[in-house]
N, C-alpha and C. Protein backbone atom coordinates (compact mmCIF):
# COMPACT_ATOMS: atom_id res chain seq x y z
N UNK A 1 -14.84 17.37 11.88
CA UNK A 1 -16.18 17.25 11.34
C UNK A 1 -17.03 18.43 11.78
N UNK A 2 -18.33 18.87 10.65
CA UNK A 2 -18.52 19.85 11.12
C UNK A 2 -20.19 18.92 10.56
N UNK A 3 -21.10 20.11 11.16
CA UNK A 3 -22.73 19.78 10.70
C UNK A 3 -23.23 20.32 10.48
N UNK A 4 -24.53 20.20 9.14
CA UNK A 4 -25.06 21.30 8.57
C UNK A 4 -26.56 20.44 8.40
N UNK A 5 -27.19 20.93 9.35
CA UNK A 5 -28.73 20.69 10.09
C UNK A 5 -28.41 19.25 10.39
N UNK A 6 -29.05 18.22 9.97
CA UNK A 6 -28.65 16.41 10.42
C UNK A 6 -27.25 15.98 9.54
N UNK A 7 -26.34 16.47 8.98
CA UNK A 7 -25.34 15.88 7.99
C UNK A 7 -23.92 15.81 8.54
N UNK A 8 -23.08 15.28 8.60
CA UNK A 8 -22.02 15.20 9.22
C UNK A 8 -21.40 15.37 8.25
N UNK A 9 -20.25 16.60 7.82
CA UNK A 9 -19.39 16.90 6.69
C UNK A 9 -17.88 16.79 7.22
N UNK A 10 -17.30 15.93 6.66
CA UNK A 10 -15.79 16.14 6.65
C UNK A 10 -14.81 17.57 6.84
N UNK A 11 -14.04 17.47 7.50
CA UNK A 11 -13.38 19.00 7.52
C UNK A 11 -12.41 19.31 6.34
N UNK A 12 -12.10 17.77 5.12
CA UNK A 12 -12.11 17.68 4.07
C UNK A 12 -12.46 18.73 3.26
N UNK A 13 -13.92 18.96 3.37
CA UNK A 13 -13.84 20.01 2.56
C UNK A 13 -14.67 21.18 2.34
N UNK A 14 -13.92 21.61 3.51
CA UNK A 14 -13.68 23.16 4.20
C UNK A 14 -12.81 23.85 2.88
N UNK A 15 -11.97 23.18 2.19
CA UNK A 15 -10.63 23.67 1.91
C UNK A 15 -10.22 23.16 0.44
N UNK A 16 -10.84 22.04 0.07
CA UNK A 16 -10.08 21.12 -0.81
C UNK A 16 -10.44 21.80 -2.34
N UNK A 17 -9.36 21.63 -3.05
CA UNK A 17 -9.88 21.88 -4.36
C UNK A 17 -9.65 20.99 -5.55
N UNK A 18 -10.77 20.92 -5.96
CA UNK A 18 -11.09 19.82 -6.99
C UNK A 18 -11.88 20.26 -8.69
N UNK A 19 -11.67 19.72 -9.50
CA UNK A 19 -12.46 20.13 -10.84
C UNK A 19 -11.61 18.84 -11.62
N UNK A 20 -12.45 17.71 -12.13
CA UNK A 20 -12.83 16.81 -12.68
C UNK A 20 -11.80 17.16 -14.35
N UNK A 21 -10.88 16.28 -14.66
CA UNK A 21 -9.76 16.59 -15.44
C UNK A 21 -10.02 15.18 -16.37
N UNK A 22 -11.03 15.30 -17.11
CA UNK A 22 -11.23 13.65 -18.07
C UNK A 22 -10.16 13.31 -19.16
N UNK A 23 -9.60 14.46 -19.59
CA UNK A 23 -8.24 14.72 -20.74
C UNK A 23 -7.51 13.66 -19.80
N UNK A 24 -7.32 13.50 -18.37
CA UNK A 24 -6.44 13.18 -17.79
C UNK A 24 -6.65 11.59 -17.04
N UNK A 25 -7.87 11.81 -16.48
CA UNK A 25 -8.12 10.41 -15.86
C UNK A 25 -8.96 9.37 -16.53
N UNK A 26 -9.51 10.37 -17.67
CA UNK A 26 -10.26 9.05 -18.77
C UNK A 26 -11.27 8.85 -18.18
N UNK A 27 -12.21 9.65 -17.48
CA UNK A 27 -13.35 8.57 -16.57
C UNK A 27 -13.23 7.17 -15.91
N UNK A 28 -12.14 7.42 -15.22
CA UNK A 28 -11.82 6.06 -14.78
C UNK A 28 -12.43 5.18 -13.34
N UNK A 29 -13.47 6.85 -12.57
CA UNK A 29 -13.98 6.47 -11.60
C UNK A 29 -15.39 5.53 -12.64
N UNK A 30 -15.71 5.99 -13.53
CA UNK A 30 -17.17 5.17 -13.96
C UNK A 30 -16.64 3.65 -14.85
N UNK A 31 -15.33 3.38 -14.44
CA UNK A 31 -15.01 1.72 -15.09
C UNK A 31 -14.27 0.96 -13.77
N UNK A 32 -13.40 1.75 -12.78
CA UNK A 32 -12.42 1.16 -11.81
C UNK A 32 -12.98 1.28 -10.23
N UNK A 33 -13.08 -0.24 -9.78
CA UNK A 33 -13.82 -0.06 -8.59
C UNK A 33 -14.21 -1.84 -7.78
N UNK A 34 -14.67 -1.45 -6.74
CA UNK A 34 -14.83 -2.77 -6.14
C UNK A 34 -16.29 -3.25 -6.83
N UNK A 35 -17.24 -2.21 -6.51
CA UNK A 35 -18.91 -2.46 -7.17
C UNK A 35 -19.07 -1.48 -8.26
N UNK A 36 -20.42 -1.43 -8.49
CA UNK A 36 -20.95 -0.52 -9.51
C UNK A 36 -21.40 0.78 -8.36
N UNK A 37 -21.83 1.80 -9.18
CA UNK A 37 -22.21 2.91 -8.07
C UNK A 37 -23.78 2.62 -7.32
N UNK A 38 -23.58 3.18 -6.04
CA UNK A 38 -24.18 2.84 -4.95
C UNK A 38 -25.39 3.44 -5.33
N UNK A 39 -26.49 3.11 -4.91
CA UNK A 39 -28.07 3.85 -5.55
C UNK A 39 -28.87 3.80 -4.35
N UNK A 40 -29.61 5.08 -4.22
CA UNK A 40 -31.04 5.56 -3.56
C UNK A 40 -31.67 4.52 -3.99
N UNK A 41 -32.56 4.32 -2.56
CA UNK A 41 -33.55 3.50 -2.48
C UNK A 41 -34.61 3.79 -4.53
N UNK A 42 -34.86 5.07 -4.62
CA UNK A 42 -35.78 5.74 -5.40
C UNK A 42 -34.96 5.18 -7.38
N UNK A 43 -33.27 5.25 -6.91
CA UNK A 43 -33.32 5.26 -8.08
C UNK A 43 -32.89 3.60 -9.18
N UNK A 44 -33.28 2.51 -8.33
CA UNK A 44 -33.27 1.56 -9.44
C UNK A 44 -34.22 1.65 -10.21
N UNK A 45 -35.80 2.18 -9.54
CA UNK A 45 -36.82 2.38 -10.39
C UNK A 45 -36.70 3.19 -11.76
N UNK A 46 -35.88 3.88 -11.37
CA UNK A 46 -35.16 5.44 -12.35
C UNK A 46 -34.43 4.79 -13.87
N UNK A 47 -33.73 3.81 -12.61
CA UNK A 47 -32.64 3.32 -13.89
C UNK A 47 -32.91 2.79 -15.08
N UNK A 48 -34.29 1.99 -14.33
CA UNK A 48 -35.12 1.18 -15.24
C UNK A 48 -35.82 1.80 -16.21
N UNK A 49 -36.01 2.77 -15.84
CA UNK A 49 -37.38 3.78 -16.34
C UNK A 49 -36.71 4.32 -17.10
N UNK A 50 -35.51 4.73 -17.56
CA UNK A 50 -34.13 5.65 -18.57
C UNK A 50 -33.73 4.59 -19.61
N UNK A 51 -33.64 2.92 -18.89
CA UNK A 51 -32.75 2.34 -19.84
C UNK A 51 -33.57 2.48 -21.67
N UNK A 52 -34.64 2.29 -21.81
CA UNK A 52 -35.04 2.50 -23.19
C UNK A 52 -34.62 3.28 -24.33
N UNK A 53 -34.21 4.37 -23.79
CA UNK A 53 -33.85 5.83 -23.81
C UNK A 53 -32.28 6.04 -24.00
N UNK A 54 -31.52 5.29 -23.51
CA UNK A 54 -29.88 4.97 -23.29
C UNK A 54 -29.44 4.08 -23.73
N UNK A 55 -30.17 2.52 -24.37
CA UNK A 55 -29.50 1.44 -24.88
C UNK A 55 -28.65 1.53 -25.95
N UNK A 56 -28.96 2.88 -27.08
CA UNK A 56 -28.23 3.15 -28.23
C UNK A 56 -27.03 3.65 -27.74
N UNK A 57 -26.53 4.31 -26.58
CA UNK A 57 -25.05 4.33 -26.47
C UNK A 57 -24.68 3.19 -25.86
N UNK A 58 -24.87 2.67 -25.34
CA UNK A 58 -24.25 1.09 -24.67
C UNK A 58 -23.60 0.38 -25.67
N UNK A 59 -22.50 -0.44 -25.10
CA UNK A 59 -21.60 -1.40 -25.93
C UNK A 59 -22.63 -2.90 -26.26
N UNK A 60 -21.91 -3.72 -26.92
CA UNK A 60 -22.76 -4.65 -26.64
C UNK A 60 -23.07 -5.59 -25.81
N UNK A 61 -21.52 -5.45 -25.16
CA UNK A 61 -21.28 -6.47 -24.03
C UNK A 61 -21.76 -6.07 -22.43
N UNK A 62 -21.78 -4.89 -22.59
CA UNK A 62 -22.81 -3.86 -21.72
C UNK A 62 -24.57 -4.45 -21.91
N UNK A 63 -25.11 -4.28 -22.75
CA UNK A 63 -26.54 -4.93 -23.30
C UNK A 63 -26.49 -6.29 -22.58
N UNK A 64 -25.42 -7.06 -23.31
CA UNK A 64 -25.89 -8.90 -22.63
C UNK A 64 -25.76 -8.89 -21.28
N UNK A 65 -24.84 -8.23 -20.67
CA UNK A 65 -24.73 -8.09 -19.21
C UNK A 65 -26.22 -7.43 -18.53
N UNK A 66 -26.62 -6.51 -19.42
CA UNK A 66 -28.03 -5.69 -18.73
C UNK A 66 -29.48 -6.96 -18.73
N UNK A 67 -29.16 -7.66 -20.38
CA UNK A 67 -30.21 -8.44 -20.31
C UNK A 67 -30.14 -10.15 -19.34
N UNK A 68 -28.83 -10.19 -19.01
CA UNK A 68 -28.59 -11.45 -17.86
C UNK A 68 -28.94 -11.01 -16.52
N UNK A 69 -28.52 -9.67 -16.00
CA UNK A 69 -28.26 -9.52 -14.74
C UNK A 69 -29.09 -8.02 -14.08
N UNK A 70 -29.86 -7.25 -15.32
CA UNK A 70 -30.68 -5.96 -14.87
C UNK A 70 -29.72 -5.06 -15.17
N UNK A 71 -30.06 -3.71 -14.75
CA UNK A 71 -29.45 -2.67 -14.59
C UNK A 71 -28.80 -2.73 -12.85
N UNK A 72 -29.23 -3.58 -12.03
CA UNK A 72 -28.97 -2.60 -10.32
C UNK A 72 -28.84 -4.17 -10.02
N UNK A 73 -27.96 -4.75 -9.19
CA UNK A 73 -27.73 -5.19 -7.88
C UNK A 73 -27.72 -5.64 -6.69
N UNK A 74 -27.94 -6.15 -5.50
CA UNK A 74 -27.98 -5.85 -4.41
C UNK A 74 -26.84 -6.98 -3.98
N UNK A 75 -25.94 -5.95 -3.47
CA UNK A 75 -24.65 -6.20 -3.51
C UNK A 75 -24.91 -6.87 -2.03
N UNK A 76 -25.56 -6.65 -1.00
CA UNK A 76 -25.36 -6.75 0.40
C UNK A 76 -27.12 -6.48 1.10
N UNK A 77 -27.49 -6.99 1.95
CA UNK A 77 -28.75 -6.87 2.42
C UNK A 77 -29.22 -4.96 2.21
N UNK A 78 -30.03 -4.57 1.48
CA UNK A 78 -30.21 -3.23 1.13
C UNK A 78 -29.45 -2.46 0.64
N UNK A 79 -28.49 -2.66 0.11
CA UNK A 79 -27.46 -2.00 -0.58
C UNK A 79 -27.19 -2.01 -2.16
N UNK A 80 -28.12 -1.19 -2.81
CA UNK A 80 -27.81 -1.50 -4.09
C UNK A 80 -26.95 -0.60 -4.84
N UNK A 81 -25.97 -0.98 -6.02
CA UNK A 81 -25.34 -0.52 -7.32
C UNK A 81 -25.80 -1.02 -8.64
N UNK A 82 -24.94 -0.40 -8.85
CA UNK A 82 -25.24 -0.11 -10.74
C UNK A 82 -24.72 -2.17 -11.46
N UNK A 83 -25.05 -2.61 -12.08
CA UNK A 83 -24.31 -4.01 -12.60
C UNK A 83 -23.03 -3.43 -13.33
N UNK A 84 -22.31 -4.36 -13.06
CA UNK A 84 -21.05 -3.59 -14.21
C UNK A 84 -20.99 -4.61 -15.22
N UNK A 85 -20.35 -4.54 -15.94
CA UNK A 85 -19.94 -5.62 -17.22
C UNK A 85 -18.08 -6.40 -16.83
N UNK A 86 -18.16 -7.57 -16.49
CA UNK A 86 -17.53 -8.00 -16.11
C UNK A 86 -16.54 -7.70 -14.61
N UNK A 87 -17.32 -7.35 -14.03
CA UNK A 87 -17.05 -6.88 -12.41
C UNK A 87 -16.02 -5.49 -13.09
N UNK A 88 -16.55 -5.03 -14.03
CA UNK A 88 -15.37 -3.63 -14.14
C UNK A 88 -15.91 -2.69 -14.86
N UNK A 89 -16.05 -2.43 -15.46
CA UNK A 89 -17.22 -0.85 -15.85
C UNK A 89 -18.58 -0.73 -15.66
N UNK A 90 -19.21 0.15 -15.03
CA UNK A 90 -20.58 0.17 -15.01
C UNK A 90 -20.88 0.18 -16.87
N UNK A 91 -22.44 -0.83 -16.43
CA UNK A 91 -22.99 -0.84 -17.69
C UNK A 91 -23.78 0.21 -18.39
N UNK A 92 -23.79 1.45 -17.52
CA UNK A 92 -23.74 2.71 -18.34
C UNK A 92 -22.70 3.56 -18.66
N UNK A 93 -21.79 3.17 -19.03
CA UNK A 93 -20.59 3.60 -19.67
C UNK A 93 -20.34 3.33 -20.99
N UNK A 94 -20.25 4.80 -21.65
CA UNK A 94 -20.55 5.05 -23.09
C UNK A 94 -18.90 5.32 -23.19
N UNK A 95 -18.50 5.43 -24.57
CA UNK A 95 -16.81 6.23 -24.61
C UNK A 95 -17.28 7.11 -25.93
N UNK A 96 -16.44 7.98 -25.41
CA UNK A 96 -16.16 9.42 -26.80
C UNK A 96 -14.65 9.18 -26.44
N UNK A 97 -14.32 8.19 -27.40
CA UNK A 97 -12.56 8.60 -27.86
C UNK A 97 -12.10 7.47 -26.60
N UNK A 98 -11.13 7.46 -25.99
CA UNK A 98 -10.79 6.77 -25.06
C UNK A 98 -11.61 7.55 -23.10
N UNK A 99 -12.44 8.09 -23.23
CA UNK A 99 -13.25 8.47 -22.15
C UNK A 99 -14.26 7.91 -21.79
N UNK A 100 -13.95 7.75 -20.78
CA UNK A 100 -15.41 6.88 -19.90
C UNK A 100 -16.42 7.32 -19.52
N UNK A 101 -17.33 7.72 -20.65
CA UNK A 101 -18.63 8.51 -20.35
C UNK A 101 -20.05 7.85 -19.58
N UNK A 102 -21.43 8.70 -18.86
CA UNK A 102 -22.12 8.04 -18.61
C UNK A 102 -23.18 8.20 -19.55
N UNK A 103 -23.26 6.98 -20.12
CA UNK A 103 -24.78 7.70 -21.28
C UNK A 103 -26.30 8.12 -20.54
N UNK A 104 -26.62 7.96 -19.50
CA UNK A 104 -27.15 8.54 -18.56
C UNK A 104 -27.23 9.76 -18.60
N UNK A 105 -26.17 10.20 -18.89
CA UNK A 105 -26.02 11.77 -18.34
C UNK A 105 -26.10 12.59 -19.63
N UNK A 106 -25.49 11.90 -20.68
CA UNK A 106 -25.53 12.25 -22.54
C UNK A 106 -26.50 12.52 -22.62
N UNK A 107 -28.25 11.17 -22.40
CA UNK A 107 -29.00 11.39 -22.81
C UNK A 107 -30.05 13.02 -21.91
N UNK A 108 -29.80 12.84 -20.63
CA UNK A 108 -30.05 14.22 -19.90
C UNK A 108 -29.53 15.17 -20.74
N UNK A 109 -28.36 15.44 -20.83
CA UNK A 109 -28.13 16.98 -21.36
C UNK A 109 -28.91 16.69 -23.07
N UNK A 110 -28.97 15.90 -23.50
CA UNK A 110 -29.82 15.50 -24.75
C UNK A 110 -31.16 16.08 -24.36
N UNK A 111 -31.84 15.93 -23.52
CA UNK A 111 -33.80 16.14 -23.27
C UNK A 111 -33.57 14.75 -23.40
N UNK A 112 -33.33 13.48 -23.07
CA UNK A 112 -34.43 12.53 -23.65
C UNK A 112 -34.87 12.04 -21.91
N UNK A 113 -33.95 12.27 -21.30
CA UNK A 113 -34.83 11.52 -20.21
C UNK A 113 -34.21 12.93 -18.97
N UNK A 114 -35.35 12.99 -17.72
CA UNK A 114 -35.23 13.91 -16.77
C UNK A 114 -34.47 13.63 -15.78
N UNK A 115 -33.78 12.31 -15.65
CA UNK A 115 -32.90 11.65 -14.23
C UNK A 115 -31.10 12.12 -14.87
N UNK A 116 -30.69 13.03 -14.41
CA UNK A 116 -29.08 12.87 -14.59
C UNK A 116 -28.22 12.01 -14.52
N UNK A 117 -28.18 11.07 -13.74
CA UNK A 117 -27.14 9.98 -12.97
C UNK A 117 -27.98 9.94 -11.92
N UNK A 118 -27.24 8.63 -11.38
CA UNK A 118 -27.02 8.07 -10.08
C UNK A 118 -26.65 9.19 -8.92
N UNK A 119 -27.09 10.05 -7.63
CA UNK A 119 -26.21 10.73 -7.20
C UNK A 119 -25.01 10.50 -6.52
N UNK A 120 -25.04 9.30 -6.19
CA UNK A 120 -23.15 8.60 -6.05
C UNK A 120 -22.43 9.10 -7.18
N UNK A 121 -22.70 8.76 -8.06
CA UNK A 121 -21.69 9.53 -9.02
C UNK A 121 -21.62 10.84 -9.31
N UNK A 122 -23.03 11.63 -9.48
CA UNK A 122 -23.02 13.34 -9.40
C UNK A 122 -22.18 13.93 -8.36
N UNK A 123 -22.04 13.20 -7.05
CA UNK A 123 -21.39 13.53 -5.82
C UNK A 123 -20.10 13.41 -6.07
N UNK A 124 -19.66 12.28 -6.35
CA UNK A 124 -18.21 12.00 -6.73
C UNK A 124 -17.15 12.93 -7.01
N UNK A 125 -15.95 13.06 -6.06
CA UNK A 125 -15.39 12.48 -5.09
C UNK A 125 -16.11 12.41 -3.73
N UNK A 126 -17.39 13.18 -3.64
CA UNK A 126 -17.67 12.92 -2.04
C UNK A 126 -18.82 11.80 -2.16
N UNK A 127 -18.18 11.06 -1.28
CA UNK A 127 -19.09 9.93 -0.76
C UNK A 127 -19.95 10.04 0.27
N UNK A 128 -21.03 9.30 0.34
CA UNK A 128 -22.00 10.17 1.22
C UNK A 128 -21.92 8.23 2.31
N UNK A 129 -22.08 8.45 3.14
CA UNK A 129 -21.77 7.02 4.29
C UNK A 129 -22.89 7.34 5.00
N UNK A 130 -23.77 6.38 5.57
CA UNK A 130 -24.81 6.38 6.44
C UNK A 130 -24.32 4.78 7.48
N UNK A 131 -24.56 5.86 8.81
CA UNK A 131 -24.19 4.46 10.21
C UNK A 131 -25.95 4.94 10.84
N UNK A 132 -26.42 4.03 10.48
CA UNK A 132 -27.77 3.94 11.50
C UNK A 132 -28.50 5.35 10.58
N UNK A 133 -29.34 6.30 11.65
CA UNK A 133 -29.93 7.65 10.80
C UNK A 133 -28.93 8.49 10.86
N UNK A 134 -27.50 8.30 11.11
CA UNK A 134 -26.19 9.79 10.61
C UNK A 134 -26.18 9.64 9.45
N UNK A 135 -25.86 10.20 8.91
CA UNK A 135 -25.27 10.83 7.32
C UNK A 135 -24.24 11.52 7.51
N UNK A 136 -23.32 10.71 6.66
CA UNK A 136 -21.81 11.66 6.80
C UNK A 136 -21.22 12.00 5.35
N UNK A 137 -20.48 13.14 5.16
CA UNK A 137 -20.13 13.34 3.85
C UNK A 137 -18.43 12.95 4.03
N UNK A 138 -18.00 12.36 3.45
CA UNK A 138 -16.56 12.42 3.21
C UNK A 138 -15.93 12.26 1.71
N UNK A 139 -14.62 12.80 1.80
CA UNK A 139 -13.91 13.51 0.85
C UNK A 139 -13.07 11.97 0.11
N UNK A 140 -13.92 11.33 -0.86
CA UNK A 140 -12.82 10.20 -1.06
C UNK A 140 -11.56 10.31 -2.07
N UNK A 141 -10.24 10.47 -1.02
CA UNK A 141 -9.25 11.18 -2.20
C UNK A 141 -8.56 10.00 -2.39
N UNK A 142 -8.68 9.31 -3.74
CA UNK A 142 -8.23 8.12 -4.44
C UNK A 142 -6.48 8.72 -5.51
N UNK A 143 -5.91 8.29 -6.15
CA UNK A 143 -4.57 8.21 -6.94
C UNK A 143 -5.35 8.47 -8.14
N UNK A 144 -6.37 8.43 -8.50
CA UNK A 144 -7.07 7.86 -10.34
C UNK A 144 -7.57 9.93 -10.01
N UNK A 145 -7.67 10.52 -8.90
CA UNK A 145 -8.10 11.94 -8.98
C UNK A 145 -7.28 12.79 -8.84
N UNK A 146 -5.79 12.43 -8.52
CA UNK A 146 -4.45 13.16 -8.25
C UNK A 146 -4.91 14.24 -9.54
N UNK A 147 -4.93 14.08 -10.75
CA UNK A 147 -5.26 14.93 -11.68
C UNK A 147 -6.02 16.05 -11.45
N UNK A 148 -7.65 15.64 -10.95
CA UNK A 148 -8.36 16.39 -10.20
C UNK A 148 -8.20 17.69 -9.45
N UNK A 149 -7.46 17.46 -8.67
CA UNK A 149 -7.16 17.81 -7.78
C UNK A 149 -6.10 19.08 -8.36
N UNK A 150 -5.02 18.67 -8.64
CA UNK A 150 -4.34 19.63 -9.36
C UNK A 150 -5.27 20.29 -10.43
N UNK A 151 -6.10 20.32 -11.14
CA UNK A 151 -6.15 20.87 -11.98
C UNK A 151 -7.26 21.74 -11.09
N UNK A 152 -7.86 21.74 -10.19
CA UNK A 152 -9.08 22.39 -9.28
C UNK A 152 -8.21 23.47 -8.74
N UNK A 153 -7.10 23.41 -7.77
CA UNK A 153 -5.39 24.01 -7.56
C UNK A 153 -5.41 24.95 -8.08
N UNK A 154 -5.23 24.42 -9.88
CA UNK A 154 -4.49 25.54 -10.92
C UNK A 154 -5.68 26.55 -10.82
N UNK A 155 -6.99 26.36 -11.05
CA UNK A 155 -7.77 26.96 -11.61
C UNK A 155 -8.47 27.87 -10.18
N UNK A 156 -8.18 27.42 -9.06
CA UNK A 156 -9.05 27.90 -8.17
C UNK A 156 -10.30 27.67 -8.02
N UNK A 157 -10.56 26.32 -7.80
CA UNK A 157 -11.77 25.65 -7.76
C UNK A 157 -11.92 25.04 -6.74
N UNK A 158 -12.81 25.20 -5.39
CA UNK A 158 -13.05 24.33 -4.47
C UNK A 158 -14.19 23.37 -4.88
N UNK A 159 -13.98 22.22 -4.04
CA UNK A 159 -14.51 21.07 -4.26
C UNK A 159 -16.16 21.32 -4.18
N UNK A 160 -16.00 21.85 -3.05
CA UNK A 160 -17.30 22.68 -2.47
C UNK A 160 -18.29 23.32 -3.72
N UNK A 161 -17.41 23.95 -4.25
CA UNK A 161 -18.33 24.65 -5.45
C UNK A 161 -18.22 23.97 -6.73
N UNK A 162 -17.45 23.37 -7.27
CA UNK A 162 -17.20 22.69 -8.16
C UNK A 162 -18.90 21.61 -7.97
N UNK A 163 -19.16 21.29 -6.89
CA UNK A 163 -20.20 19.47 -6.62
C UNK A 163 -21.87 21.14 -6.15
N UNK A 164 -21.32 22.21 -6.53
CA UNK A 164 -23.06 22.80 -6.03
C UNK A 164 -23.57 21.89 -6.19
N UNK A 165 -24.53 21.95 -7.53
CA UNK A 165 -25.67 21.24 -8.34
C UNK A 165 -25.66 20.14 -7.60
N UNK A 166 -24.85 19.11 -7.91
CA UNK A 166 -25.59 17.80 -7.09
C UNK A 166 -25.93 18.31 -5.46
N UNK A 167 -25.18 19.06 -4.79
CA UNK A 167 -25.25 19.00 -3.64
C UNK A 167 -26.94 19.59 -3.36
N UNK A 168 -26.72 20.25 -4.08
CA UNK A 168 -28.12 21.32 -3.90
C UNK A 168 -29.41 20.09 -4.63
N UNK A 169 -28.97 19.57 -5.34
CA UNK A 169 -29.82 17.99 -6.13
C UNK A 169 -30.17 17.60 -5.10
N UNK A 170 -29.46 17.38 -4.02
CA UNK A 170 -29.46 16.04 -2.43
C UNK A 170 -30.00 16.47 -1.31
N UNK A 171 -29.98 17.61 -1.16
CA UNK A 171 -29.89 18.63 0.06
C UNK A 171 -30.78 19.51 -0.04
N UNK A 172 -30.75 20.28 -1.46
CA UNK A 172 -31.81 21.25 -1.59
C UNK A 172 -30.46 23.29 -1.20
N UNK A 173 -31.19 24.18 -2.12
CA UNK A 173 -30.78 25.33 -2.43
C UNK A 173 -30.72 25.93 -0.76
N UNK A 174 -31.53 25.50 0.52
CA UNK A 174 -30.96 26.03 1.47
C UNK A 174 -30.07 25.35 2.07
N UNK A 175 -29.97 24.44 2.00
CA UNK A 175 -29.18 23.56 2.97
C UNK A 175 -27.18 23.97 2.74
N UNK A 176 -27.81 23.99 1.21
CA UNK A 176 -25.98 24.59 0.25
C UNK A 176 -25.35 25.99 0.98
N UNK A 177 -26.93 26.58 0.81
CA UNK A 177 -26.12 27.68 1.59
C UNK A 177 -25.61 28.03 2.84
N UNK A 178 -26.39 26.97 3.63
CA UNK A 178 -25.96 27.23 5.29
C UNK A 178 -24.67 26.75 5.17
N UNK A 179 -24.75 25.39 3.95
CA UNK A 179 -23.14 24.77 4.05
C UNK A 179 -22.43 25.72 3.94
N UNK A 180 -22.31 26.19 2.73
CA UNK A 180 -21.16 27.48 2.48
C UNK A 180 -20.93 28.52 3.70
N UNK A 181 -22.05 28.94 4.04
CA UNK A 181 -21.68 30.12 5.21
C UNK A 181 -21.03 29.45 6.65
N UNK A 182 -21.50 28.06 6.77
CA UNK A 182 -20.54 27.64 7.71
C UNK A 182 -19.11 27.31 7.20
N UNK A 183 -19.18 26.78 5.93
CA UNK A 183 -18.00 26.30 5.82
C UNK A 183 -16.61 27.73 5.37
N UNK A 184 -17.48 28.71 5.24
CA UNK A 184 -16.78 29.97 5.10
C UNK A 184 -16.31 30.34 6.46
N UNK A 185 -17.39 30.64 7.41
CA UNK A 185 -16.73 30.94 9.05
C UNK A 185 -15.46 29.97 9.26
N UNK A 186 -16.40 28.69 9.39
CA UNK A 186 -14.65 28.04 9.81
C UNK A 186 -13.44 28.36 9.32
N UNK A 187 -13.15 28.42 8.04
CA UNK A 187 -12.23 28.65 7.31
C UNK A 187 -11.69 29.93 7.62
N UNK A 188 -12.47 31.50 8.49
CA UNK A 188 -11.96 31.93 8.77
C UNK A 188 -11.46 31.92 9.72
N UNK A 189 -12.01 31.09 10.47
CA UNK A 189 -11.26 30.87 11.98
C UNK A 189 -9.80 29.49 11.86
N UNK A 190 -9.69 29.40 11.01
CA UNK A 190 -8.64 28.24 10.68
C UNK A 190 -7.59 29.43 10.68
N UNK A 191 -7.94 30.29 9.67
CA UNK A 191 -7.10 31.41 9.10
C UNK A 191 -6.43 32.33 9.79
N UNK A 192 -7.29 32.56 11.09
CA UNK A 192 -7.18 33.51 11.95
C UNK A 192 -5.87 33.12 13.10
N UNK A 193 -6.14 31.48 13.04
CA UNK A 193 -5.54 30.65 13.97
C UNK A 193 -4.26 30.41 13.43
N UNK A 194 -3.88 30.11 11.96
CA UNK A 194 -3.06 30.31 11.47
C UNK A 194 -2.30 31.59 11.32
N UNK A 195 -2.62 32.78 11.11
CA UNK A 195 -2.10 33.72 11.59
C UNK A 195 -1.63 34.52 12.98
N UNK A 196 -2.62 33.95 13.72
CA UNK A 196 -1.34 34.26 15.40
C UNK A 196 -0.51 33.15 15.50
């Protein structure tokens, strides 16, 4: 583990390479899961405030689920997610073709609304864990991203750079960079160590 001002980052990913392969995994992180995605205090208000704006891609069985149970959760004393539709896809999950899209995110790159996603999911694969005031980042490497992963490999894509934007979304444009310049030193000293 390494730290970048209060954040505790995995040594995960120093190294890892990742780039998001939907031809391959179908969006299967936004349907397969124990809960719906985990949400900032800030953004059930968000969710609420978008759904008007997003109901036209929703299924229908997505809708009756939104109008029984909300958009958000509270899975556990302060812990909220997304509702899913039958304990298995979040109820913002749109499909183009057999892909598990977020209409959330459709209607953003659309203009209609200014919130992208959830950042649990912008983050995704890294999970962000809080014990008390730590914050820790870790690398969640699941079987449904094996694809991922290889295809980040082929292309020469670290995980690191592949997740900027959200990171810099969470953290902010300096914080990214101290990450990178630390996470560059180490890596040369991994390298260095590996070579004697």
């Amino acid at each position: 583990m390494f730290a970048v001002d209060d954040i505790l980052i995995s040594n995960d990913l120093l190294d890892a390479e990742f780039s998001c392969n939907l031809g391959a995994c179908l969006g299967g992180c936004c349907v397969q899961g124990e809960a719906g995605a985990p949400l900032e205090a800030d953004e059930r208000a968000q969710l609420e405030a978008v759904l008007p704006r997003v109901r036209k891609y929703l299924s229908p069985e997505a809708l009756r689920t939104i109008d029984e149970k909300g958009v958000w959760e509270e899975i556990e004393p302060e812990h909220y997610v997304t509702t899913c539709v039958d304990n298995a896809e979040c109820v913002f999950v749109m499909y183009e073709g057999p892909v598990a899209k977020c209409a959330i995110q459709k209607a953003y790159q659309e203009g209609r609304v200014d919130f992208p996603k959830p950042i649990s999911c912008h983050l995704y694969p890294i999970r962000v864990q809080r014990y008390g005031d730590i914050e820790v980042l870790n690398y969640e490497q699941i079987a449904l991203c094996d694809p991922g992963r290889k295809y980040g490999a082929r292309c020469g894509v670290d995980l690191a750079d592949y997740l900027r934007e959200p990171l810099i979304r969470k953290y902010g444009e300096a914080w990214y960079e101290q990450f990178q310049e630390i996470r560059r030193a180490r890596k040369e000293i991994v390298f260095d160590v590996v070579r004697e």
